[in-house]
Protein backbone atom coordinates (compact mmCIF):
# COMPACT_ATOMS: atom_id res chain seq x y z
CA UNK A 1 111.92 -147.89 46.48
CA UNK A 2 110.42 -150.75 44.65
CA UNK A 3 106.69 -148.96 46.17
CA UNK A 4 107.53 -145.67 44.67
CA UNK A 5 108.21 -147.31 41.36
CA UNK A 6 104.92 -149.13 41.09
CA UNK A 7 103.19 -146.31 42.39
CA UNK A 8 105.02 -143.92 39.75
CA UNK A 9 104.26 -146.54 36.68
CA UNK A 10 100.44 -146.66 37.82
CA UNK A 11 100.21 -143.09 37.56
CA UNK A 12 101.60 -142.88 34.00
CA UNK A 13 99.52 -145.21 33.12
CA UNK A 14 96.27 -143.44 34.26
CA UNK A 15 97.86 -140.25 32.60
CA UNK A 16 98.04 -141.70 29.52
CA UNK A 17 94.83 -143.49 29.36
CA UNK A 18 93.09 -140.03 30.42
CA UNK A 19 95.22 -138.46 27.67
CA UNK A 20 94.14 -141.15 24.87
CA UNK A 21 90.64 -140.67 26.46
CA UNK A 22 91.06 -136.73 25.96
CA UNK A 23 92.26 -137.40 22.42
CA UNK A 24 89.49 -139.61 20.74
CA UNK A 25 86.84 -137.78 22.70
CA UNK A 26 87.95 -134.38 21.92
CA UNK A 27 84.87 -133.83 19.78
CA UNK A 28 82.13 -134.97 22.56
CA UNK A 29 83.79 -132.86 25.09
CA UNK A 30 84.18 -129.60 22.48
CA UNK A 31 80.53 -130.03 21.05
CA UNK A 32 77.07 -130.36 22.43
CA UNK A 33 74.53 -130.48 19.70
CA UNK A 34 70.98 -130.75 19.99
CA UNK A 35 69.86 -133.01 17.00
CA UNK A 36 66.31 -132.40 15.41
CA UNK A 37 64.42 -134.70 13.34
CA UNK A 38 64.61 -133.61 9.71
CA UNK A 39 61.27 -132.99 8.90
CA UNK A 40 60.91 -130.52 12.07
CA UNK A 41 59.04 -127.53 11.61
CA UNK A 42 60.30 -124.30 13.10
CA UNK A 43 57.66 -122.20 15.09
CA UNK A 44 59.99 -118.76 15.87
CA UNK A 45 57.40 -115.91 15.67
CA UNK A 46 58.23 -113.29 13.03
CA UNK A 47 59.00 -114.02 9.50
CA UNK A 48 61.73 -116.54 8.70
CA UNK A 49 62.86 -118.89 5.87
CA UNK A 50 64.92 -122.13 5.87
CA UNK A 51 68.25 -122.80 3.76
CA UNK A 52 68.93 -125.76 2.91
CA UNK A 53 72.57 -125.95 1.58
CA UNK A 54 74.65 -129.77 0.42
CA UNK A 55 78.16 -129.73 0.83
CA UNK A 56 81.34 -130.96 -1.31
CA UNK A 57 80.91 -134.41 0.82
CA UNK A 58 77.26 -134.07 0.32
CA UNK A 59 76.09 -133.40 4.03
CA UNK A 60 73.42 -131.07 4.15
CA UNK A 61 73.39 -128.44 6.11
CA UNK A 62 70.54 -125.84 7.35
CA UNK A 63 69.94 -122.55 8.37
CA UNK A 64 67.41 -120.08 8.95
CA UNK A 65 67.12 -116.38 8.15
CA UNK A 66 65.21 -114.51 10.42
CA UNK A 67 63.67 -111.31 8.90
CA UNK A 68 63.48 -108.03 9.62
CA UNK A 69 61.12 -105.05 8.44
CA UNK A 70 63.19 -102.90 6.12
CA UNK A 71 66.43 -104.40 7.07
CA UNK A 72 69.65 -102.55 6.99
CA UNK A 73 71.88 -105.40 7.12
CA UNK A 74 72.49 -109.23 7.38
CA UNK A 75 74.05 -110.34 10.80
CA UNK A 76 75.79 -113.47 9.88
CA UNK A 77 75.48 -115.01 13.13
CA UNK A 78 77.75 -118.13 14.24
CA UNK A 79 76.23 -120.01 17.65
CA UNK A 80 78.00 -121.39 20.46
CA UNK A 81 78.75 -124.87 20.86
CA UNK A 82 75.54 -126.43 22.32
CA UNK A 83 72.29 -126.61 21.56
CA UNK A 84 70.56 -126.27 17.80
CA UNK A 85 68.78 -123.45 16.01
CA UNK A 86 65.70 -124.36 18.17
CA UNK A 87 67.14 -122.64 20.63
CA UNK A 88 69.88 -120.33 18.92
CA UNK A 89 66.78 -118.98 16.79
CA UNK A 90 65.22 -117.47 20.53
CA UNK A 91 67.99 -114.04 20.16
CA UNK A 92 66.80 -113.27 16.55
CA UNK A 93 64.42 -110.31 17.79
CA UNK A 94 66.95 -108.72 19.76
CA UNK A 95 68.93 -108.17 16.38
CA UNK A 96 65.63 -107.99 14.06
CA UNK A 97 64.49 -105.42 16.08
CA UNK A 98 67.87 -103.21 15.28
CA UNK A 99 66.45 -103.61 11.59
CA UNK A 100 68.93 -106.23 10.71
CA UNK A 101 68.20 -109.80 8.93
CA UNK A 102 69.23 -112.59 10.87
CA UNK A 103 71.30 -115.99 9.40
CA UNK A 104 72.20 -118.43 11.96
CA UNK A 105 73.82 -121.67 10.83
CA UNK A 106 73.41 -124.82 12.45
CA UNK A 107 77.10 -126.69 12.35
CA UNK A 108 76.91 -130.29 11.08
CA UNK A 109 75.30 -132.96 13.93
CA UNK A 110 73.59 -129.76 15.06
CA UNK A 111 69.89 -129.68 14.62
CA UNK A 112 68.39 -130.96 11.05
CA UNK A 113 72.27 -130.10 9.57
CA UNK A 114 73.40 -133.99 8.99
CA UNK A 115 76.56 -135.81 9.49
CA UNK A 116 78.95 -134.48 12.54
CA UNK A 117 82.19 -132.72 12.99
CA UNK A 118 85.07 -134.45 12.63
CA UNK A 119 87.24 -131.84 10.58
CA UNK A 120 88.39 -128.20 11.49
CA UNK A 121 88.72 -127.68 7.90
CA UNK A 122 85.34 -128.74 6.96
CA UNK A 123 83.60 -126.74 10.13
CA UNK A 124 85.37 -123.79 8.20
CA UNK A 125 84.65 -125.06 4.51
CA UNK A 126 81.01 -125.76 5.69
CA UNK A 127 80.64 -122.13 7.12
CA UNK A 128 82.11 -120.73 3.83
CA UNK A 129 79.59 -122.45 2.21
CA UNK A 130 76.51 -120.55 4.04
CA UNK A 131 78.43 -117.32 3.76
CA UNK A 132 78.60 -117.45 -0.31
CA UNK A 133 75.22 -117.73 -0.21
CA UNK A 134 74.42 -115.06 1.90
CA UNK A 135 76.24 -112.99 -0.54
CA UNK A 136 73.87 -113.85 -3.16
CA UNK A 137 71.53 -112.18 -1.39
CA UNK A 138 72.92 -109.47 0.15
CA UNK A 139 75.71 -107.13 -0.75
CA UNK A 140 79.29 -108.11 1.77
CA UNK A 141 79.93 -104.22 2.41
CA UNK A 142 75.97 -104.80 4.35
CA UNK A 143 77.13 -107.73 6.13
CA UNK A 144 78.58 -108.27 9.56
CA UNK A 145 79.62 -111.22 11.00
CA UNK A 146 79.15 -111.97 14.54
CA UNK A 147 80.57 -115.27 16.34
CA UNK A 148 79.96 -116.40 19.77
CA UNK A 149 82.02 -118.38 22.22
CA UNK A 150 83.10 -121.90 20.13
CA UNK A 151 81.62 -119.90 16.69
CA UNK A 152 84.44 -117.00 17.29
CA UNK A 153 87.41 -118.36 15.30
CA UNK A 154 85.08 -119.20 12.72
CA UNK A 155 83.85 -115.80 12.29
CA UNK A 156 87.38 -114.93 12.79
CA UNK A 157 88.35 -117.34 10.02
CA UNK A 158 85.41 -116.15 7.69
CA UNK A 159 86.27 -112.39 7.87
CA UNK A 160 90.04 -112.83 7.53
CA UNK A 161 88.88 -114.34 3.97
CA UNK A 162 86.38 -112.30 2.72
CA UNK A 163 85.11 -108.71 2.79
CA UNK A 164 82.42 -108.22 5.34
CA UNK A 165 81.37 -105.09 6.73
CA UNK A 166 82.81 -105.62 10.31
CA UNK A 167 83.11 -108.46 12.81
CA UNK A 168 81.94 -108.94 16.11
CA UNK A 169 82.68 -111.67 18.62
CA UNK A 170 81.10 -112.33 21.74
CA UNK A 171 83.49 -114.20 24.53
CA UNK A 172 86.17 -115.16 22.46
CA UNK A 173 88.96 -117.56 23.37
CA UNK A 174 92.70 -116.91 21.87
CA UNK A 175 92.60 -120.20 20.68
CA UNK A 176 91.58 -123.58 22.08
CA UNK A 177 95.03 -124.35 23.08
CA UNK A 178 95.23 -121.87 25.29
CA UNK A 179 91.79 -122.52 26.66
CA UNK A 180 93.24 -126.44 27.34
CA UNK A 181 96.09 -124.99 29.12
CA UNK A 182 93.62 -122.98 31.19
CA UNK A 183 91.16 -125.94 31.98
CA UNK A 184 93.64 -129.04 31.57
CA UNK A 185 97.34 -127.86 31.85
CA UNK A 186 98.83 -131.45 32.50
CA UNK A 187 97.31 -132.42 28.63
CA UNK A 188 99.69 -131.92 26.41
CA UNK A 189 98.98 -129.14 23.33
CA UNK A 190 99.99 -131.64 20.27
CA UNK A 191 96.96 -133.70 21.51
CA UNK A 192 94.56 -131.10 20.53
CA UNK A 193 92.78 -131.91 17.00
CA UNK A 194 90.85 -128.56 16.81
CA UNK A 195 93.34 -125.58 17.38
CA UNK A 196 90.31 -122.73 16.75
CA UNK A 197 93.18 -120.27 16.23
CA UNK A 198 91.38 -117.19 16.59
CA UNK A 199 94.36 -114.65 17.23
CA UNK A 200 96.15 -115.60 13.96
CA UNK A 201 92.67 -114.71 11.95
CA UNK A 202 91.55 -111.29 13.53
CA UNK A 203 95.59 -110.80 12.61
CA UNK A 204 94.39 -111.43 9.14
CA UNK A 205 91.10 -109.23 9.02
CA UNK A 206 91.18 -105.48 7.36
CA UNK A 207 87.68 -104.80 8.50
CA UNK A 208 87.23 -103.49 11.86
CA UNK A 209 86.52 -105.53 14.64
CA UNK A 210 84.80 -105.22 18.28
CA UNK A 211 84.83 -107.57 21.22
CA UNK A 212 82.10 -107.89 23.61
CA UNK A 213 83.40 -109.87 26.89
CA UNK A 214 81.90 -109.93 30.03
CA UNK A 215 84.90 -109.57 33.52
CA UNK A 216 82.98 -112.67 34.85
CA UNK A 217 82.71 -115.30 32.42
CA UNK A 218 83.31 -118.59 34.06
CA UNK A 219 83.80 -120.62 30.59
CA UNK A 220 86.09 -118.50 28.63
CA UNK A 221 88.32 -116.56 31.00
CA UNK A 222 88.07 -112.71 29.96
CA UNK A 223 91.78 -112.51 30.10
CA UNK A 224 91.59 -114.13 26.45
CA UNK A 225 90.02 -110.67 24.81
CA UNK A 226 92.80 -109.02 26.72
CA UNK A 227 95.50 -111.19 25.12
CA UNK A 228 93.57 -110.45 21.74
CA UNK A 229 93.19 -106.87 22.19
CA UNK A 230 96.91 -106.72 21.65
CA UNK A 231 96.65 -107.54 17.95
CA UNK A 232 93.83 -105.05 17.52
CA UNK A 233 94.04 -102.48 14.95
CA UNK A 234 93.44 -98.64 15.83
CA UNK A 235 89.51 -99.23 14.27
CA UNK A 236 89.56 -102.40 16.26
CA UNK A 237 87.38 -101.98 20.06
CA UNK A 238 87.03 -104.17 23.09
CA UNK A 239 83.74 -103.82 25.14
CA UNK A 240 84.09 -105.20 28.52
CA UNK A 241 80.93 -105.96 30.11
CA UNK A 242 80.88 -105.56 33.99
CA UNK A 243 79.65 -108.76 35.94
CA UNK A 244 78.32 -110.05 33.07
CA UNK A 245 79.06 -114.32 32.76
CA UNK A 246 79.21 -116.40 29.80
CA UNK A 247 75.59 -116.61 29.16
CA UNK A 248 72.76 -114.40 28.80
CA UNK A 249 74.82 -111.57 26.63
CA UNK A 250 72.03 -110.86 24.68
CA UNK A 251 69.69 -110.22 26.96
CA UNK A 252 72.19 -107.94 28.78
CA UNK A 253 70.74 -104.17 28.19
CA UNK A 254 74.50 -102.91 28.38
CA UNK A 255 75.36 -105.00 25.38
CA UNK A 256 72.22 -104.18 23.52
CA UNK A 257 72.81 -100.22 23.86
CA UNK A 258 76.64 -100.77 22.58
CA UNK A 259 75.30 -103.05 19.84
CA UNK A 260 73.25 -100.24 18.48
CA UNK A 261 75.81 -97.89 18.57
CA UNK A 262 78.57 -100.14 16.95
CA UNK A 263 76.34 -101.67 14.27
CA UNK A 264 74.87 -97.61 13.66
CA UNK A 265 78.94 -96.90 12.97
């Protein structure tokens, strides 16, 4: 008996160092950026601009706009969770090409944007932020917000608080508690800093909505667009995208034939 009891007090132990492990690393196992130095020059082909935005806690944060010829549109376009705008700025001509300008933030530690996350709030503050100035530029009935993968409850977030034209997200998750419980069940949910609550924004939007998810995406389980579709409105679409994984949606010529349609809508 005495066995079993040191056996059983080892293993709590281990579970809670793994949990207190879980908890102050939560940020390096959520976010992979890519940092660039901050005099680094861009080289995307087509015509593009920088923006160069400080924030209330004076971090500074960048973007760039790709361009298109005689645009019809700004896609407001928030990146998954790794990588930088050096590589986040390679999908601009798939949407440039539709005859839509391009904005794709780069989230704070990401790329030449300074500081890092350490805030939910602020990654939604700082995303506000880049959206109000996209609006000096461009009339919110012409622009449509599109999030993808870790960006999806912020596009979520963004839309349930302002006015865009519609919003699209690309692999969403219900919320990043219930993507714990899918990849970690034994953590407990209070231990989770960032809650990315997705479900109770697109509760929250007016605009219509569309989901693009692809039946075989090993990262976020499609099961989560099905949970979400449940909260859709009767404007509100989910696009299911047969074999298609987590990456490489949009290079996928399914998704680029119901993009057209849904942005021509």
């Amino acid at each position: 008996m005495k066995t079993v009891w040191v056996i059983l007090k080892i293993v709590v132990i281990i579970y809670v160092l793994v949990c207190a492990v879980l908890y102050f690393l939560q940020e390096r196992l959520i976010f992979f950026p890519a940092k660039l130095p901050a005099g680094y020059r861009f080289s995307f082909q087509g015509n593009f601009e920088e923006w160069n935005l400080l924030t209330k806690d004076q971090t500074h944060l960048n973007g760039v706009l790709f361009k298109a010829d005689s645009p019809r549109g700004l896609i407001f376009y928030l990146h998954g969770n790794a990588g930088s705008l050096e590589s986040w700025g390679q999908i601009a001509k798939t949407y440039t090409d539709l005859h839509y300008d391009l904005l794709i933030p780069d989230y704070r530690g990401y790329g030449k944007s300074g500081g890092h996350i350490n805030s939910e709030k602020k990654f939604y503050e700082d995303m506000q932020l880049m959206y109000d100035r996209a609006k000096q530029q461009y009339e919110e009935h012409r622009i449509f917000v599109l999030g993808y993968s870790i960006g999806t409850a912020a596009a979520a977030k963004l839309a349930s608080v302002n006015h865009p034209h519609l919003l699209i997200l690309q692999a969403p998750y219900f919320n990043l508690t219930d993507m714990m419980r899918s990849h970690f069940p034994m953590v407990p949910a209070f231990m989770l800093k960032y809650r990315f609550e997705t479900n109770v924004f697109l509760s929250a939007c007016k605009m219509p909505v569309v989901i693009f998810h692809g039946d075989n995406d090993e990262v976020i389980y499609y099961g989560s667009s099905l949970k979400l579709k449940k909260l859709f409105k009767p404007a509100d679409t989910l696009i299911t995208l047969n074999g298609q994984a987590h990456n490489g949606m949009s290079d996928n010529p399914a998704y680029l034939v119901a993009l057209q349609q849904v942005l021509s809508q």
